[in-house]
N, C-alpha and C. Protein backbone atom coordinates (compact mmCIF):
# COMPACT_ATOMS: atom_id res chain seq x y z
N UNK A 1 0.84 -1.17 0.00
CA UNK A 1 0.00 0.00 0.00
C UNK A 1 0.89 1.24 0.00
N UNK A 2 0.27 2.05 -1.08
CA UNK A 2 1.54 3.68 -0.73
C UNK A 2 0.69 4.10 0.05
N UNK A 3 1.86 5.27 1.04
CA UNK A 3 1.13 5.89 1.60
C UNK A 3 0.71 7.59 1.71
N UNK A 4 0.11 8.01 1.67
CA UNK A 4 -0.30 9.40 1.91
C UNK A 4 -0.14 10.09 2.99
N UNK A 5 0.33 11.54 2.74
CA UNK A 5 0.33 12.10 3.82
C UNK A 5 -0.87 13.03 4.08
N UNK A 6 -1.21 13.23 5.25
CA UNK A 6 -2.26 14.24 5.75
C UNK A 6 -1.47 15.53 6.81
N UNK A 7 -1.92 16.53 6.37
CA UNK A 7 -2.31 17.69 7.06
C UNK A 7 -2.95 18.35 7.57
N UNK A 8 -3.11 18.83 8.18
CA UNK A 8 -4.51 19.38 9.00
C UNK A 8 -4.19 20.32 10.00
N UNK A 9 -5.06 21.30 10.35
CA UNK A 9 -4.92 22.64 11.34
C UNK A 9 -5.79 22.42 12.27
N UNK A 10 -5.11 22.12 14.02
CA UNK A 10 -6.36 21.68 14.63
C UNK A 10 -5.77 23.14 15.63
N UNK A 11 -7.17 23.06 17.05
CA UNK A 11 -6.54 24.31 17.86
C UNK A 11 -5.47 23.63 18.70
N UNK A 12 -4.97 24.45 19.63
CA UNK A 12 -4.13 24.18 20.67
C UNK A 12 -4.81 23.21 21.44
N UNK A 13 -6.18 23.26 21.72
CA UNK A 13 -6.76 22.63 22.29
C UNK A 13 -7.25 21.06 22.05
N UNK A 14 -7.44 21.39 21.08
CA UNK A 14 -8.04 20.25 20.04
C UNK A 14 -6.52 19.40 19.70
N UNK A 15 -5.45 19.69 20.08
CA UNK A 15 -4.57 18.80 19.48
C UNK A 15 -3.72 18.21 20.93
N UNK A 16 -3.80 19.24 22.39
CA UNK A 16 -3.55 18.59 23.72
C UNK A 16 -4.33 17.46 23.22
N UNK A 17 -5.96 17.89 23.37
CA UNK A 17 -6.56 16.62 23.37
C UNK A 17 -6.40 14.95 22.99
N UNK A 18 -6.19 15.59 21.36
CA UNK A 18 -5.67 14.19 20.65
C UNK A 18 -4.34 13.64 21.37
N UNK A 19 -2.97 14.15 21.95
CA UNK A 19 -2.35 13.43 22.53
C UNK A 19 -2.53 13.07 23.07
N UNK A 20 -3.33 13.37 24.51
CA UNK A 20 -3.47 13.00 25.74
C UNK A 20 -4.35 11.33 25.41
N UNK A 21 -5.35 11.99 24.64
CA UNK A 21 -5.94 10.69 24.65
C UNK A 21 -5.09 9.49 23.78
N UNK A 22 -4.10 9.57 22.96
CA UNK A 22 -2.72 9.06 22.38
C UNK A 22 -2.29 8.26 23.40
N UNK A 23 -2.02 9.16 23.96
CA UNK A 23 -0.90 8.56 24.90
C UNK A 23 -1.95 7.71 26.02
N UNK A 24 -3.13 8.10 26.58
CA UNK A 24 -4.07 6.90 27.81
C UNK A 24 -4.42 5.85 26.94
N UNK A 25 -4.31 6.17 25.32
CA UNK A 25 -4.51 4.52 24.94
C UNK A 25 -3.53 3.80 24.26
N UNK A 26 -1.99 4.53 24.75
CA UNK A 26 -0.89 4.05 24.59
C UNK A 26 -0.70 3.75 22.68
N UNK A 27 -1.06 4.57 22.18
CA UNK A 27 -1.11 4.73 20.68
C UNK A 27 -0.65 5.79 20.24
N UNK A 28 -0.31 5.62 18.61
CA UNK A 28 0.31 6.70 18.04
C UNK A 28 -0.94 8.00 17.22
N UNK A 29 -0.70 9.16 17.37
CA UNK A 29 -1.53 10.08 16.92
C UNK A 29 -2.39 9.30 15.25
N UNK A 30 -1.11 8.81 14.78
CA UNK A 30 -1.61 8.41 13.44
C UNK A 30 -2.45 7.32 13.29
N UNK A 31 -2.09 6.21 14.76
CA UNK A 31 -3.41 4.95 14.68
C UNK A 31 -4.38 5.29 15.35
N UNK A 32 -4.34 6.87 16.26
CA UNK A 32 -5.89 7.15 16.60
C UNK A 32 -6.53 7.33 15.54
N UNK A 33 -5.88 7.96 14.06
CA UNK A 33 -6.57 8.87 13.45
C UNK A 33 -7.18 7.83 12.38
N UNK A 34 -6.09 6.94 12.29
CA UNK A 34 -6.50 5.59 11.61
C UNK A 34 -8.02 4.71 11.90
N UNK A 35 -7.98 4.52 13.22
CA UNK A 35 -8.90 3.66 13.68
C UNK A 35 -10.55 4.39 13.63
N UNK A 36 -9.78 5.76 13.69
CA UNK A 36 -11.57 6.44 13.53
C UNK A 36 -11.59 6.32 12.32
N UNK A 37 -11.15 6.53 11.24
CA UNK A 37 -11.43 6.42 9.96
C UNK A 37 -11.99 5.21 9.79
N UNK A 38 -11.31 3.66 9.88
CA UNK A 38 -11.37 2.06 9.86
C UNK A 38 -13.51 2.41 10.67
N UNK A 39 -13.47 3.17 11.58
CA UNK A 39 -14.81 3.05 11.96
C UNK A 39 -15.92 3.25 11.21
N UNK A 40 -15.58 4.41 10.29
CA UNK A 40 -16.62 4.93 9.00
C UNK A 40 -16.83 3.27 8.14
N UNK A 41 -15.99 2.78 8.00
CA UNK A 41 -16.10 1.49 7.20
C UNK A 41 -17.19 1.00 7.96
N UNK A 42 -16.64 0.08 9.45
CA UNK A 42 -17.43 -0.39 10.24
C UNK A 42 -18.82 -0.05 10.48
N UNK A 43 -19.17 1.11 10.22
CA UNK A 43 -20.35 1.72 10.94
C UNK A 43 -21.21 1.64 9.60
N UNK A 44 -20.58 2.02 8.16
CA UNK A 44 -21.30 1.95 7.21
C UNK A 44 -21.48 0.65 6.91
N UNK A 45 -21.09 -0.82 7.14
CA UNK A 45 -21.34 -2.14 6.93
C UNK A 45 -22.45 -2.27 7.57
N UNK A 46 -22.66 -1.98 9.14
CA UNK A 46 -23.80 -2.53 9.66
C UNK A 46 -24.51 -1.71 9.49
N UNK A 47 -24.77 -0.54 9.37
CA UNK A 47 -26.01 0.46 8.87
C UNK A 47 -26.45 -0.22 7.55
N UNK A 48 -25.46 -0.81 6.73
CA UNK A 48 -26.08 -1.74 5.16
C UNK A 48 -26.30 -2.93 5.17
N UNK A 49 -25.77 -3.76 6.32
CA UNK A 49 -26.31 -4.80 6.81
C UNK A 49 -25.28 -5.66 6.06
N UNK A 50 -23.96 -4.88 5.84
CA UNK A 50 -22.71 -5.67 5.10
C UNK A 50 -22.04 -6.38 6.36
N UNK A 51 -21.63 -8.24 6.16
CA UNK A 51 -20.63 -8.33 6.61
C UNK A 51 -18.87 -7.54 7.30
N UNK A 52 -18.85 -7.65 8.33
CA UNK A 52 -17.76 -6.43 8.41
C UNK A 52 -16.29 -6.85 7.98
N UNK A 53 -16.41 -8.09 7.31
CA UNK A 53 -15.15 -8.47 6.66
C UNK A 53 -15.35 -8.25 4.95
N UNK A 54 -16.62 -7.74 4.57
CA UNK A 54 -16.72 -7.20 3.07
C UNK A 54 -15.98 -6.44 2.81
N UNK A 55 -14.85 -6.31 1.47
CA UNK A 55 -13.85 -5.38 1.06
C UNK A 55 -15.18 -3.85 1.01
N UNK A 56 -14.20 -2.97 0.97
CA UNK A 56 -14.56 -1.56 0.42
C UNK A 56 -16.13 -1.68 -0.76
N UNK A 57 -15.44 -2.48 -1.47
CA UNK A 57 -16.20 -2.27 -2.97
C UNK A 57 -17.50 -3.20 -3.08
N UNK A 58 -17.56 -4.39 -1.71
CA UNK A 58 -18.85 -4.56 -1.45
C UNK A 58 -19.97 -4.07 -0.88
N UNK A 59 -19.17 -3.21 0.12
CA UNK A 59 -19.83 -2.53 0.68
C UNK A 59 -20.43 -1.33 0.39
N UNK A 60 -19.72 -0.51 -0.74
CA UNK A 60 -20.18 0.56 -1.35
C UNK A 60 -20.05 0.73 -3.05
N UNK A 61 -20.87 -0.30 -3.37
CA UNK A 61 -21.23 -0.78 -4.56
C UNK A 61 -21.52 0.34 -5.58
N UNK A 62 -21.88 1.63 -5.11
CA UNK A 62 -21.67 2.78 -5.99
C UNK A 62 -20.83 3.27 -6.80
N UNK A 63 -20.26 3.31 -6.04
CA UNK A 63 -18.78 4.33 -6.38
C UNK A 63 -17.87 3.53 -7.26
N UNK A 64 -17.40 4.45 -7.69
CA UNK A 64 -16.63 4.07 -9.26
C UNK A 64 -15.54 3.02 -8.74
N UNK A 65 -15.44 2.04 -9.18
CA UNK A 65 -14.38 0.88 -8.80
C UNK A 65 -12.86 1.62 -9.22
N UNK A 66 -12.72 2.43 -9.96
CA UNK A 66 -11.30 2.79 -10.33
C UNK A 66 -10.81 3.81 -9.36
N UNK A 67 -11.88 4.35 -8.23
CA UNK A 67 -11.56 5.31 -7.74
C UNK A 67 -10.83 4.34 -6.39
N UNK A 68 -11.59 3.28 -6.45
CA UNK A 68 -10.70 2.77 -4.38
C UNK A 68 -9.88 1.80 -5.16
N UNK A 69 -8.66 2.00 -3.99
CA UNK A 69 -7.86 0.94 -3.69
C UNK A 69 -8.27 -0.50 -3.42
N UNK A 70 -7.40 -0.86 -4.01
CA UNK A 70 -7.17 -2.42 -3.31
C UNK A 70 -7.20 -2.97 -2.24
């Protein structure tokens, strides 16, 4: 998988936050940010009543197949 980078402008506040909570669940900023994302998957399977081991492209049978990854 390549990977991408992200950027983003959060407040002072908003970004204590994200460490703190980093660090009480002994994780890296990037697998918090990971795992909430991995949740949009999750949450859109059972709202469609998809298996939660269905790839991407079963689950969102719309969208242009050339646009998602593998």
């Amino acid at each position: 998988m390549k990977e991408k980078r992200l950027s983003l402008r959060l407040s002072t506040k908003r970004m204590y936050a994200l460490q703190v909570h980093a660090a009480e669940k002994e994780k890296s900023i990037t697998a918090i940010i990971e795992d909430w994302i991995d949740s949009f998957r999750e949450k859109a399977h059972s709202d469609a009543g998809v298996p939660a081991n269905a790839s991407l492209r079963e689950a969102a049978p719309t969208l242009s197949s050339t646009n998602l990854p593998d």
